[in-house]
N, C-alpha and C. Protein backbone atom coordinates (compact mmCIF):
# COMPACT_ATOMS: atom_id res chain seq x y z
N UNK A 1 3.04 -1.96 4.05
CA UNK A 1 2.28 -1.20 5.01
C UNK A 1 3.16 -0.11 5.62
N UNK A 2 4.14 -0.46 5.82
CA UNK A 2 5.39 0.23 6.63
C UNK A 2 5.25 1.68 5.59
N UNK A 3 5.82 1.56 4.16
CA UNK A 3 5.66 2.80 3.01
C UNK A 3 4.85 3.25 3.30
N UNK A 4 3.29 2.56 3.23
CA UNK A 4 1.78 3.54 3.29
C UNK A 4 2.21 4.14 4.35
N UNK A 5 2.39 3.92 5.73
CA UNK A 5 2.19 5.06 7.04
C UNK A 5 3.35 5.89 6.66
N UNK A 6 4.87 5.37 5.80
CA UNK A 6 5.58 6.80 6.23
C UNK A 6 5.36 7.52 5.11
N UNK A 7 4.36 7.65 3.99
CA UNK A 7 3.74 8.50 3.34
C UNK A 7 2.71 9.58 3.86
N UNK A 8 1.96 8.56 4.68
CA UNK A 8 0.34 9.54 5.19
C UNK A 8 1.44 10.52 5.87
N UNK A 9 2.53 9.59 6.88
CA UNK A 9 3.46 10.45 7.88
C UNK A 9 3.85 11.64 7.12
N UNK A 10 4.71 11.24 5.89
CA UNK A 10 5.37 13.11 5.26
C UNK A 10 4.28 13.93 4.67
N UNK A 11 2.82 13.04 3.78
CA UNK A 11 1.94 14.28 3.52
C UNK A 11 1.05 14.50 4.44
N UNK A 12 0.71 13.95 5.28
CA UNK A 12 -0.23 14.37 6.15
C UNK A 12 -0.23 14.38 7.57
N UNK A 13 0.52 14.27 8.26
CA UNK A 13 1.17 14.09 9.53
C UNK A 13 0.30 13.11 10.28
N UNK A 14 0.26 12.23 9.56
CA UNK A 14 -0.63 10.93 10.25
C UNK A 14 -0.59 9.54 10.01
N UNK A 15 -0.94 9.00 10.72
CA UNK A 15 -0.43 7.50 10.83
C UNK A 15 -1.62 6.59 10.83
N UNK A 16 -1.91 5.40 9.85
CA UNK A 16 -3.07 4.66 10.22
C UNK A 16 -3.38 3.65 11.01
N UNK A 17 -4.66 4.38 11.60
CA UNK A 17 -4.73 4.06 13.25
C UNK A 17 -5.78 2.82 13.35
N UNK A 18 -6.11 2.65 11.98
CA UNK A 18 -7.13 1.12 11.71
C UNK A 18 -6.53 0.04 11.45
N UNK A 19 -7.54 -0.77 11.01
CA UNK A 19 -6.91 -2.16 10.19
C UNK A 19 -6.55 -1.62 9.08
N UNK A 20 -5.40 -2.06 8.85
CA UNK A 20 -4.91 -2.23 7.18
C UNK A 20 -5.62 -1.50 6.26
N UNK A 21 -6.71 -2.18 6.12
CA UNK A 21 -7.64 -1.95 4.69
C UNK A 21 -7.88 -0.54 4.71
N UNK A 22 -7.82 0.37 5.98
CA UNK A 22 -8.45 1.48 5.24
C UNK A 22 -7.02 2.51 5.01
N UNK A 23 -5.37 1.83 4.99
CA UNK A 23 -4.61 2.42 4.28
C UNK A 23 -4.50 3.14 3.27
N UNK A 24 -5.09 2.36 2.22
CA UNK A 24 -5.36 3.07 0.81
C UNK A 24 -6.10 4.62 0.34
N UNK A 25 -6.91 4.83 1.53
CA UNK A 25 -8.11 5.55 1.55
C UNK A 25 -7.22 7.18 2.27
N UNK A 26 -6.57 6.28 3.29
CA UNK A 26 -5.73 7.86 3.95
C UNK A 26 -4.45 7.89 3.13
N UNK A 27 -4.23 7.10 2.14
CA UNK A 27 -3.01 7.75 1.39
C UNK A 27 -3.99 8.63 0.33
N UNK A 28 -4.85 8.42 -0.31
CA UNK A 28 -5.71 9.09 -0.93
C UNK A 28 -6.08 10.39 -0.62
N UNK A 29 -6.68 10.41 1.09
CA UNK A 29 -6.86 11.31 1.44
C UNK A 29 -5.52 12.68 2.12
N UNK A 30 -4.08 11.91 2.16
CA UNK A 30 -3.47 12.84 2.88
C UNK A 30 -2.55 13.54 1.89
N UNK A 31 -2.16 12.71 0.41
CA UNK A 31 -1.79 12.92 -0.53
C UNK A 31 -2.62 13.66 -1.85
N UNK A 32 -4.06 13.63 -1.62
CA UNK A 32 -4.49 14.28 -2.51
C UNK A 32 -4.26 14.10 -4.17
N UNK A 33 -4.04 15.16 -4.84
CA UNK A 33 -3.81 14.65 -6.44
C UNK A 33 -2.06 14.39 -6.46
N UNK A 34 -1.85 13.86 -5.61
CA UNK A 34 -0.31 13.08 -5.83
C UNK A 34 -0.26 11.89 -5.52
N UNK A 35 -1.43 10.95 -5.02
CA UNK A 35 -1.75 10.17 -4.97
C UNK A 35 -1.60 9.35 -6.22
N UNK A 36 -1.07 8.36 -6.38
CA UNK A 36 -0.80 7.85 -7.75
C UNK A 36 -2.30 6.43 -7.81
N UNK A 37 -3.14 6.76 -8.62
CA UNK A 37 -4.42 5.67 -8.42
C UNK A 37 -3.75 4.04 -8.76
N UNK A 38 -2.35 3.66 -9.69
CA UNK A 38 -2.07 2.48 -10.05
C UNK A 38 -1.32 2.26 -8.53
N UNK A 39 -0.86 2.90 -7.57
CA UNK A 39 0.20 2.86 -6.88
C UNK A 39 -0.23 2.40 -5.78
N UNK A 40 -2.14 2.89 -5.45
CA UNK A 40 -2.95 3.02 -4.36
C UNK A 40 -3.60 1.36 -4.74
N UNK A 41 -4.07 1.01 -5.94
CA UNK A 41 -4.57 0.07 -6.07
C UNK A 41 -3.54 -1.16 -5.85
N UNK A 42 -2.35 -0.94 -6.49
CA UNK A 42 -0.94 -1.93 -6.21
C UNK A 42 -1.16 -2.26 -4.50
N UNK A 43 -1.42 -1.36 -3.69
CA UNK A 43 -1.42 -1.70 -2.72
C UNK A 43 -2.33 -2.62 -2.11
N UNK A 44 -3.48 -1.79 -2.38
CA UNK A 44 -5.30 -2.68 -2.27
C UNK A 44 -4.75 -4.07 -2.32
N UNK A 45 -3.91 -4.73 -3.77
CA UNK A 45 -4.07 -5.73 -4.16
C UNK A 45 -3.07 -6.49 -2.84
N UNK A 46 -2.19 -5.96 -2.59
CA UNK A 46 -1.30 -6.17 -1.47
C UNK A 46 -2.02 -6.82 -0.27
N UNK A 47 -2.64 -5.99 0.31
CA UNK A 47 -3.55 -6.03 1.15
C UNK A 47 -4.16 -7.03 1.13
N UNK A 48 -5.15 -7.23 0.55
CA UNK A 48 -6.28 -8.25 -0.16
C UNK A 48 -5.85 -9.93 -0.04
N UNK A 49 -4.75 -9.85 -0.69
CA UNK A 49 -4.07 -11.41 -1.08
C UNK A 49 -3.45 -11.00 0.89
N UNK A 50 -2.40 -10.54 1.15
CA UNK A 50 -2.67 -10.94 2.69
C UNK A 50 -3.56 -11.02 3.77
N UNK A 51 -4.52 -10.47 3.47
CA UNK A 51 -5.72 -10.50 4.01
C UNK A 51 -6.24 -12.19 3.89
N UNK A 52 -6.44 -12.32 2.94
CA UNK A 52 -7.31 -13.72 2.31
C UNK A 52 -6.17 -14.57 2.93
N UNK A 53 -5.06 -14.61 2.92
CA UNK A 53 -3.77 -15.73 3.74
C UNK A 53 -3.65 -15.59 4.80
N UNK A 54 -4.03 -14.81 5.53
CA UNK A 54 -3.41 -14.78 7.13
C UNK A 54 -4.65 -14.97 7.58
N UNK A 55 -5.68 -14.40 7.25
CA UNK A 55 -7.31 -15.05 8.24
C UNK A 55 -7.99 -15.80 7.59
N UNK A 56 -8.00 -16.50 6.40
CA UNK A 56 -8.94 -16.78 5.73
C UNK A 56 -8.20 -18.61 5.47
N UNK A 57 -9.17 -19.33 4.87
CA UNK A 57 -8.52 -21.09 4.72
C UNK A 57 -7.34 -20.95 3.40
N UNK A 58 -7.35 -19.53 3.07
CA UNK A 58 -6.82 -19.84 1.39
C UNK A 58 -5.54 -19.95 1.91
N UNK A 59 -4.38 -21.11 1.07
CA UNK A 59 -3.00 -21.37 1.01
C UNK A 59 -2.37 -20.89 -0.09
N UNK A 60 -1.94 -20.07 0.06
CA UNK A 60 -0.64 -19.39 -0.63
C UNK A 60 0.21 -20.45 -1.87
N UNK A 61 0.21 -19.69 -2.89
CA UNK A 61 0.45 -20.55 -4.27
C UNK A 61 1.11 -19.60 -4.83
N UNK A 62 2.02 -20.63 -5.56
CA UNK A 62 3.73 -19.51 -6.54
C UNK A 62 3.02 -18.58 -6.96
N UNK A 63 1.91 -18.96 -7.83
CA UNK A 63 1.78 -17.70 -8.88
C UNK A 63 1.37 -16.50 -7.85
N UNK A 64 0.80 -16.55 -7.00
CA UNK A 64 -0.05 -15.38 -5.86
C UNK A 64 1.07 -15.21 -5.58
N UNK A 65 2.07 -14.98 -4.70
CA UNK A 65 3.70 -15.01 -4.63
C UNK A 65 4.43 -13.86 -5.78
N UNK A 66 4.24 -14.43 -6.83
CA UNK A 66 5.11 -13.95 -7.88
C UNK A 66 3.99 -12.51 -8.09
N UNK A 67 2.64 -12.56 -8.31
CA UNK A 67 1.57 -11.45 -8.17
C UNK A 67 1.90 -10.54 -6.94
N UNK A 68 2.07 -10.66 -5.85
CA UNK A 68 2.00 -10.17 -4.83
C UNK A 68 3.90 -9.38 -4.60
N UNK A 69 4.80 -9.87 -5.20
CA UNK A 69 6.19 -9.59 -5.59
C UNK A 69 6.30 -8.20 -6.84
N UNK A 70 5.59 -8.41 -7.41
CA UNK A 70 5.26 -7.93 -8.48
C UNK A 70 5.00 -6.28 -8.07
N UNK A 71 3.65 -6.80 -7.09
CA UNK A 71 2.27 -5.18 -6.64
C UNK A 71 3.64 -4.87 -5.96
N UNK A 72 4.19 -4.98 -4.76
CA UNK A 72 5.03 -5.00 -3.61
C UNK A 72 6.10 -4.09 -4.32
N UNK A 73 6.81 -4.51 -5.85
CA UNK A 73 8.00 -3.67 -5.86
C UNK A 73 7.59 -2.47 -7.17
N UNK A 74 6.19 -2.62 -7.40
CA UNK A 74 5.73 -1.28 -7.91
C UNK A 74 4.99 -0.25 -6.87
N UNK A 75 5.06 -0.76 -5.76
CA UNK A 75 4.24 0.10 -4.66
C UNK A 75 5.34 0.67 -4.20
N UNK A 76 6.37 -0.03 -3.69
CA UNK A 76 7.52 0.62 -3.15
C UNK A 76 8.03 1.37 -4.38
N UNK A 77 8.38 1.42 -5.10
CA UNK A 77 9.12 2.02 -6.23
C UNK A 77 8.46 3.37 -6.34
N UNK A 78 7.48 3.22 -6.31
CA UNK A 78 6.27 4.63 -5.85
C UNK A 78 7.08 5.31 -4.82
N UNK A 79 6.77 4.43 -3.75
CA UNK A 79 6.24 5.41 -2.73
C UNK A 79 7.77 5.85 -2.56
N UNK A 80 8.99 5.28 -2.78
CA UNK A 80 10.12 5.69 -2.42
C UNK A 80 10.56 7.27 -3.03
N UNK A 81 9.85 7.26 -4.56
CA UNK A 81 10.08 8.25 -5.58
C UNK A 81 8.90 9.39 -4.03
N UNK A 82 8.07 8.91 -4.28
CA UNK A 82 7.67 10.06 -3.27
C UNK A 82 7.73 10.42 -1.93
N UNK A 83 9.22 9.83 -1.35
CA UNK A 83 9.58 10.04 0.01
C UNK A 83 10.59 10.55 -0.02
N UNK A 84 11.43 11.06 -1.46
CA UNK A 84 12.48 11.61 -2.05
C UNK A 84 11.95 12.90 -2.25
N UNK A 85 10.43 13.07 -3.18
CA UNK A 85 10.28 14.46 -3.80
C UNK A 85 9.86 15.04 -2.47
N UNK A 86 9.93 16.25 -2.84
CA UNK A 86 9.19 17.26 -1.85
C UNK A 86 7.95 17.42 -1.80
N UNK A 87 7.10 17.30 -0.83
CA UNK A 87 6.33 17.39 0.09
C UNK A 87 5.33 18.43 -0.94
């Protein structure tokens, strides 16, 4: 979550001011066609599985773990490449 806001932050001078979920939508929207769609969805999936664990009855299991490890260091790997390039 921390990556998504300091992305919207360098392309769009903005910060998301909702719940979580609608992260995806203002990296979409502040990034435009640099928006990477596997990078935005990596995240969704991020989201989603913490979503369903922190409010919901579901208990957290290796494989969701190892899935969620997975989205986490292709999202960052993204977003880092695009907190490097120029704007």
């Amino acid at each position: 979550m921390a990556y998504g806001d300091a992305l919207t932050m360098r392309y769009g001078s903005m910060k998301n001011q909702q719940d979580h979920s609608g992260l995806p939508q203002l990296i979409k929207s502040t990034m435009k066609n640099q928006a990477d769609a596997g990078a935005v969805d990596q995240l969704k999936a991020i989201l989603a599985e913490k979503s369903a664990i922190s409010y919901g009855a579901k208990i957290g299991k290796p494989e969701a773990a190892a899935r969620l490890s997975k989205c986490s260091t292709r999202f960052y790997q993204w977003a880092e490449l695009m907190l490097q390039s120029p704007a």
